[in-house]
PDB file of N, CA and C in Angstrom:
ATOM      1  N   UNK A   1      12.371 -18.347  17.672  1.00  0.00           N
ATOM      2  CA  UNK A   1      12.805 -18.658  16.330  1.00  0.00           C
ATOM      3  C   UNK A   1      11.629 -18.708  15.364  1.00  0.00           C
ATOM      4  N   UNK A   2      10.897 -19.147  16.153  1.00  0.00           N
ATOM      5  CA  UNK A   2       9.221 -19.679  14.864  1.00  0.00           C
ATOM      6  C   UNK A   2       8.753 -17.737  14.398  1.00  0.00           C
ATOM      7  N   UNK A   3       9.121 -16.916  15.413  1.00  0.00           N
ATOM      8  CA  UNK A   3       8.747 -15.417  15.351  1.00  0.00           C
ATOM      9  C   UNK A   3       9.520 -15.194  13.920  1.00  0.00           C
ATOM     10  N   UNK A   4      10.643 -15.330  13.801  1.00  0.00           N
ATOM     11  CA  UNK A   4      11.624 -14.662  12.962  1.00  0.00           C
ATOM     12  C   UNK A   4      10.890 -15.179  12.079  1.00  0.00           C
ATOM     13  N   UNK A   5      11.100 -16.440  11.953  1.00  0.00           N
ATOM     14  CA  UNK A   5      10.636 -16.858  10.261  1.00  0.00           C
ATOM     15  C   UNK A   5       9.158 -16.511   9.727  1.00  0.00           C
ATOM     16  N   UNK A   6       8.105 -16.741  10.893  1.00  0.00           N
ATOM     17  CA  UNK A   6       6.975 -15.904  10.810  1.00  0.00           C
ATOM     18  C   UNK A   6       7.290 -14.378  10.120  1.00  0.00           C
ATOM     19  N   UNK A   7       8.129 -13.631   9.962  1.00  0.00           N
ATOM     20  CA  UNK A   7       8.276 -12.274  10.137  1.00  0.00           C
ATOM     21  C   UNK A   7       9.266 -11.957   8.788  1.00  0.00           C
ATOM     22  N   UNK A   8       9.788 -12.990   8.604  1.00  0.00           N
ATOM     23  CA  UNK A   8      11.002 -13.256   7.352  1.00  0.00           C
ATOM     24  C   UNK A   8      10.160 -13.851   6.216  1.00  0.00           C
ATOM     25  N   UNK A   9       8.988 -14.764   6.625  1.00  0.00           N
ATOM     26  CA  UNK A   9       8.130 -14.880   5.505  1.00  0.00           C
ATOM     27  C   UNK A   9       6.864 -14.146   5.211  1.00  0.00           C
ATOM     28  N   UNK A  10       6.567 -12.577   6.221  1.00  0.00           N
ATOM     29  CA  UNK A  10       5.670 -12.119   6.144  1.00  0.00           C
ATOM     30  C   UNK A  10       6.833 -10.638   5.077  1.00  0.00           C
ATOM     31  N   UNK A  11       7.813 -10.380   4.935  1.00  0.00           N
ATOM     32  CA  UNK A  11       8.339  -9.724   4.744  1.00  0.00           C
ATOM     33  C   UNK A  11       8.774  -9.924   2.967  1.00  0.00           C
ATOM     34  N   UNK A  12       9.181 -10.972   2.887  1.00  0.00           N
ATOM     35  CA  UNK A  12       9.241 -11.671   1.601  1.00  0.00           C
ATOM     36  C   UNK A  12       7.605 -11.503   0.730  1.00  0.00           C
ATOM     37  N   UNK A  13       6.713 -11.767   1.587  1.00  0.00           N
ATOM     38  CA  UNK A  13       5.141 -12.155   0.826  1.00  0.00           C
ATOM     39  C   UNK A  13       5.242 -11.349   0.001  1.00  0.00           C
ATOM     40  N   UNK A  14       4.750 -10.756  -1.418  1.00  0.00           N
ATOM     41  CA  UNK A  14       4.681  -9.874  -2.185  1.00  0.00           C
ATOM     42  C   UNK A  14       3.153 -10.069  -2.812  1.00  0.00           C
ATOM     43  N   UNK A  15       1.826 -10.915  -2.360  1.00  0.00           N
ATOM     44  CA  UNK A  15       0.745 -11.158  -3.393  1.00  0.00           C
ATOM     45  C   UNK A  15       0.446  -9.890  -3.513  1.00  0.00           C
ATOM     46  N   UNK A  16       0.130  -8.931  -2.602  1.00  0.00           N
ATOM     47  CA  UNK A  16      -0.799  -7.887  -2.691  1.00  0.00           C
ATOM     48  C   UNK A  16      -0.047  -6.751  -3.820  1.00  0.00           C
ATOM     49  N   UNK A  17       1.694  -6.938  -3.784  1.00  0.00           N
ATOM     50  CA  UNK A  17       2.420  -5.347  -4.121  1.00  0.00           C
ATOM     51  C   UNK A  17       1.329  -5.188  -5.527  1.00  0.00           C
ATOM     52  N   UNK A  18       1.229  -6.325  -6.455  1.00  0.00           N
ATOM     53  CA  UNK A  18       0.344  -5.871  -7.582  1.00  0.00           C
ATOM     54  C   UNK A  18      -0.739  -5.526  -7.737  1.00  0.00           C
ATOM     55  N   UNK A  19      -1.594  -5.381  -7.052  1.00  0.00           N
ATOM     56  CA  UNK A  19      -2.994  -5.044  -6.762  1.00  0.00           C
ATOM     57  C   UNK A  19      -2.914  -3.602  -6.156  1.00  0.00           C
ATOM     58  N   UNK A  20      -1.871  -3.532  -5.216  1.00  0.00           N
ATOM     59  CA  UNK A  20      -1.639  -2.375  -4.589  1.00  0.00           C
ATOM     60  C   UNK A  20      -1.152  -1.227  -6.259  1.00  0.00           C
ATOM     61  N   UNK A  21      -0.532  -1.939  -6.823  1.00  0.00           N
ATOM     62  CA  UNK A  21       0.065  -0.981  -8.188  1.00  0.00           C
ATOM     63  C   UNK A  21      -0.966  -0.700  -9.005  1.00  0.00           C
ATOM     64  N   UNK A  22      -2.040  -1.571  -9.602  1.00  0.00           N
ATOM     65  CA  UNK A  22      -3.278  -1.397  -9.697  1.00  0.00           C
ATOM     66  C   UNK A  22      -3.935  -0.452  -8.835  1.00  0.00           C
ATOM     67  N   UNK A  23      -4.398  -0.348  -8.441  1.00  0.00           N
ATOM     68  CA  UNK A  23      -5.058   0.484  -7.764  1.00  0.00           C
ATOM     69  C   UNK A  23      -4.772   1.721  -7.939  1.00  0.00           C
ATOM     70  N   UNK A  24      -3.212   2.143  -7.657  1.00  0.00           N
ATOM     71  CA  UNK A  24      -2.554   3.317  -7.182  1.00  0.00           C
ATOM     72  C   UNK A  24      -2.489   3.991  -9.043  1.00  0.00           C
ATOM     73  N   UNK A  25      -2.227   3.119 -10.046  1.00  0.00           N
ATOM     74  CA  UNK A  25      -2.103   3.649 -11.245  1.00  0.00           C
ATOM     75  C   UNK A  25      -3.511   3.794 -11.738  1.00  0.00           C
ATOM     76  N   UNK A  26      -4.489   3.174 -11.250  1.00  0.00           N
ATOM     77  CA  UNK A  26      -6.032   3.322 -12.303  1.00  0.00           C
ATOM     78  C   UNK A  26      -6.732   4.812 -11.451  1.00  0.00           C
ATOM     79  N   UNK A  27      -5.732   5.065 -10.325  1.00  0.00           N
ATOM     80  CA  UNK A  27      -7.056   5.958  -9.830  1.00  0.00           C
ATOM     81  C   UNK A  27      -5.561   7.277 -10.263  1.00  0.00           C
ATOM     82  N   UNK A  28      -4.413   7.283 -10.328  1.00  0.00           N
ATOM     83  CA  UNK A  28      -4.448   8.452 -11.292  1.00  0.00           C
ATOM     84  C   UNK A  28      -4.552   8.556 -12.449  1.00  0.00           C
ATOM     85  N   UNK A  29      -4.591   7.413 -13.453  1.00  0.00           N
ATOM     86  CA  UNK A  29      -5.471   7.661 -14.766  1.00  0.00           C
ATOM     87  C   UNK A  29      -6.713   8.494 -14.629  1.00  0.00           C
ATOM     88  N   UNK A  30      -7.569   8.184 -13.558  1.00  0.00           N
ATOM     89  CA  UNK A  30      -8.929   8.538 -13.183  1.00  0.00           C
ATOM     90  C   UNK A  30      -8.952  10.237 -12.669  1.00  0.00           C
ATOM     91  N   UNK A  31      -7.765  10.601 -12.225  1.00  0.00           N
ATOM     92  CA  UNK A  31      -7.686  11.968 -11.392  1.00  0.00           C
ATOM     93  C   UNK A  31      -7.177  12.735 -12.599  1.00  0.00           C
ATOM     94  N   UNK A  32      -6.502  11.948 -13.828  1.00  0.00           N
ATOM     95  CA  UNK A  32      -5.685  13.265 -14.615  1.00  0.00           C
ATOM     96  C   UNK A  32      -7.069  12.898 -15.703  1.00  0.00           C
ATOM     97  N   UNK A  33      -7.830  12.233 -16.098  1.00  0.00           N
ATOM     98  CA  UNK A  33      -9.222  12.282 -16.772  1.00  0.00           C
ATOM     99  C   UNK A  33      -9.895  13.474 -16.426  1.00  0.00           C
ATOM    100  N   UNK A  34     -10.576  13.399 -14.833  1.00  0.00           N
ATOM    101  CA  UNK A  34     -10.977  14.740 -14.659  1.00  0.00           C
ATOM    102  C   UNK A  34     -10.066  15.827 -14.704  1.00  0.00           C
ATOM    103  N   UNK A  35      -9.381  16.153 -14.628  1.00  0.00           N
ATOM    104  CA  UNK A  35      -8.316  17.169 -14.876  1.00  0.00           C
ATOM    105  C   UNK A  35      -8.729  17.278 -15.624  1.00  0.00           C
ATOM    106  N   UNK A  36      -8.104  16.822 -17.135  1.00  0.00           N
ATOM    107  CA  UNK A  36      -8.758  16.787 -18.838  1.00  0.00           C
ATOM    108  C   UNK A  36     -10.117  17.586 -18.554  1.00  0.00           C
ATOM    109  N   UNK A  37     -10.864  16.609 -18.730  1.00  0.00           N
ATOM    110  CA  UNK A  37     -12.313  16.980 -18.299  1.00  0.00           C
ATOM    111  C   UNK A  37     -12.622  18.539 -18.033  1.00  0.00           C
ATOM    112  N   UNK A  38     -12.208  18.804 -16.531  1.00  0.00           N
ATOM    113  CA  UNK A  38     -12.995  19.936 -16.253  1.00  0.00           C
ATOM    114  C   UNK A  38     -12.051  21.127 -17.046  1.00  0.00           C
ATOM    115  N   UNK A  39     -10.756  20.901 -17.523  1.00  0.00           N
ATOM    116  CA  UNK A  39     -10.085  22.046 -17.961  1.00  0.00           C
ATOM    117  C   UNK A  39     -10.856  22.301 -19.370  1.00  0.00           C
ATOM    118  N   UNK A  40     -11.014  21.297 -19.915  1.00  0.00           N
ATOM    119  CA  UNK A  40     -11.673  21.653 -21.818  1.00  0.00           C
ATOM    120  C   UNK A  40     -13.235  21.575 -21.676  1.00  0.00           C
ATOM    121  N   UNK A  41     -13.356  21.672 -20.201  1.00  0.00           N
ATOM    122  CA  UNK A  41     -15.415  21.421 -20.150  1.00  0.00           C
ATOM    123  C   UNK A  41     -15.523  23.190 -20.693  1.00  0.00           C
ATOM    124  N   UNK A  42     -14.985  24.291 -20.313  1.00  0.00           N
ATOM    125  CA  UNK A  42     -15.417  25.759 -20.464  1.00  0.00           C
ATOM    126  C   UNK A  42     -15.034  25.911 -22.041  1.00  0.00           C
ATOM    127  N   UNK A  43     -13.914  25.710 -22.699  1.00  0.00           N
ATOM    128  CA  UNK A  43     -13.676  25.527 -24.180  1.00  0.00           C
ATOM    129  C   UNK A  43     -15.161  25.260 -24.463  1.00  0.00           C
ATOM    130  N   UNK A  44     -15.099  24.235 -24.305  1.00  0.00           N
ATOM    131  CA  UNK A  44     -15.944  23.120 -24.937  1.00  0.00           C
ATOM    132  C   UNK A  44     -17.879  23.819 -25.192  1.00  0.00           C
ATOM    133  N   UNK A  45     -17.922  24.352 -23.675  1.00  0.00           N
ATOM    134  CA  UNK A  45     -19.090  24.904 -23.923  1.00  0.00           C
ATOM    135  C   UNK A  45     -18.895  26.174 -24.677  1.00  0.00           C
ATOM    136  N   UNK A  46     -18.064  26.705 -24.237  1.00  0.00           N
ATOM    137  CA  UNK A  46     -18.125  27.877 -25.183  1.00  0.00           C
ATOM    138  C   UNK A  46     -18.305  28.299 -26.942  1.00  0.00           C
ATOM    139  N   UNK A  47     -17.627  26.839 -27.241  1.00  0.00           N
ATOM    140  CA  UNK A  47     -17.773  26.645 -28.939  1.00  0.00           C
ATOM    141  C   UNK A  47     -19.430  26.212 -28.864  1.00  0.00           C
ATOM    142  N   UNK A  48     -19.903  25.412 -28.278  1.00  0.00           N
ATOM    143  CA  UNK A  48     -20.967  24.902 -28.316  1.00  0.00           C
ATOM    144  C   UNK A  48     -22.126  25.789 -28.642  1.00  0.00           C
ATOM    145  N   UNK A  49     -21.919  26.758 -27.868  1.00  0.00           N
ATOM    146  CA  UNK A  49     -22.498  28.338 -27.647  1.00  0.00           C
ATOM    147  C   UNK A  49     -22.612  29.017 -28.731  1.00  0.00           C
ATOM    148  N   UNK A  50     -21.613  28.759 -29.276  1.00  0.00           N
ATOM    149  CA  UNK A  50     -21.058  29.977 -30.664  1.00  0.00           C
ATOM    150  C   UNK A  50     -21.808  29.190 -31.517  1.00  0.00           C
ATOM    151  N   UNK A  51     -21.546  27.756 -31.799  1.00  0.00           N
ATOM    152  CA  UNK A  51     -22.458  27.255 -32.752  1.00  0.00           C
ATOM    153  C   UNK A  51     -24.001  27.349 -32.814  1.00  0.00           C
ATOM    154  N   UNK A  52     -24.601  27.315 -31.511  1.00  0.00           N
ATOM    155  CA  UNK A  52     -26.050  27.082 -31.492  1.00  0.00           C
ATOM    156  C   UNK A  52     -25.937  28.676 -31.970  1.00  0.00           C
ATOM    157  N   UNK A  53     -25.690  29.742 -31.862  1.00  0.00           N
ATOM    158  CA  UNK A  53     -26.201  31.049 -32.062  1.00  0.00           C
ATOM    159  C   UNK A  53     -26.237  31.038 -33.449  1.00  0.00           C
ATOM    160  N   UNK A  54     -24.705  30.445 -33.928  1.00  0.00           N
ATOM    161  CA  UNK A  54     -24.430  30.850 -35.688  1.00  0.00           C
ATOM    162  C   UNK A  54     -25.758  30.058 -36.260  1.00  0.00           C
ATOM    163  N   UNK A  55     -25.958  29.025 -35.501  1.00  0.00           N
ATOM    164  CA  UNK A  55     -27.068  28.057 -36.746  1.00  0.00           C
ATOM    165  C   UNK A  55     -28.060  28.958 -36.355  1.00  0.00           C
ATOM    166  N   UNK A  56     -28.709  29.551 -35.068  1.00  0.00           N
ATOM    167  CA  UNK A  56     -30.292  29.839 -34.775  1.00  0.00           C
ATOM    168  C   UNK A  56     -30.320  31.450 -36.311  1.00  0.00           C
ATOM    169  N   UNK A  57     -29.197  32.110 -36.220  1.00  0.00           N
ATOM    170  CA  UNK A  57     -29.380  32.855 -37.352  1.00  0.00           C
ATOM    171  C   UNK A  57     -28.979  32.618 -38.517  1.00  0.00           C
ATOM    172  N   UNK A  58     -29.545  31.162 -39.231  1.00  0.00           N
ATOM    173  CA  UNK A  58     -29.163  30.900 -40.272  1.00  0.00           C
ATOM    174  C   UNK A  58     -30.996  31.110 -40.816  1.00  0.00           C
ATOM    175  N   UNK A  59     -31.387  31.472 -41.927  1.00  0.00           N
ATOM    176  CA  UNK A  59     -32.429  31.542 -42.885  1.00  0.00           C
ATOM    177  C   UNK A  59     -32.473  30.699 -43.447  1.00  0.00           C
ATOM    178  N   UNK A  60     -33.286  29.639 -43.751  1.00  0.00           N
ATOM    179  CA  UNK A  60     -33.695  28.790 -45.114  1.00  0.00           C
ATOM    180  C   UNK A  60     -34.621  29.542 -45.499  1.00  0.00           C
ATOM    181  N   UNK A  61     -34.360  29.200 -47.031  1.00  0.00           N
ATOM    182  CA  UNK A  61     -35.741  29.860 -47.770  1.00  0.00           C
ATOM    183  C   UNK A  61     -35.842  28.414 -48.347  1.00  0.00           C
ATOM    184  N   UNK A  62     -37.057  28.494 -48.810  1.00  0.00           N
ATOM    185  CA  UNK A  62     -37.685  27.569 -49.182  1.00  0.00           C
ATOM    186  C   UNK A  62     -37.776  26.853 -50.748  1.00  0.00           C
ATOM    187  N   UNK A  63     -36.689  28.178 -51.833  1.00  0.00           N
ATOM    188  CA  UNK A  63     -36.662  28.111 -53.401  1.00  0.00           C
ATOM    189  C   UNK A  63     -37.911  29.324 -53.242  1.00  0.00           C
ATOM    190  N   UNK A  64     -38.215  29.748 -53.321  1.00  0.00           N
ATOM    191  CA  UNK A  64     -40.016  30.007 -54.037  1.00  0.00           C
ATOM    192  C   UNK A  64     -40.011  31.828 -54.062  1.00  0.00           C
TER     193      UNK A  64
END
């Protein structure tokens, strides 16, 4: 009898289910971040690219 209720109150326990939900939701926030991440990393450099070229052929003159 002491088994059952041992087993009826290990079954009931719930401290961990929230920590367990934590966990399970911060690390796919964390997996669809990199997703994000590496999909707009090639965009991203690529404008980057275009800009450094457009400025390196920009001329100042000086007025004179």
């Amino acid at each position: 009898m002491k088994l059952f209720k041992l087993m009826k109150t290990f079954r009931n326990d719930e401290d961990g289910a929230v920590t367990v939900d934590w966990v399970v939701l911060t690390a796919a926030i964390v997996g669809l971040g990199i997703a994000i991440l590496t999909t707009v990393q090639t965009g991203t450099q690529t404008l980057a690219d275009n800009i450094s070229s457009e400025l390196a052929d920009i001329t100042v003159s000086n007025g004179q």
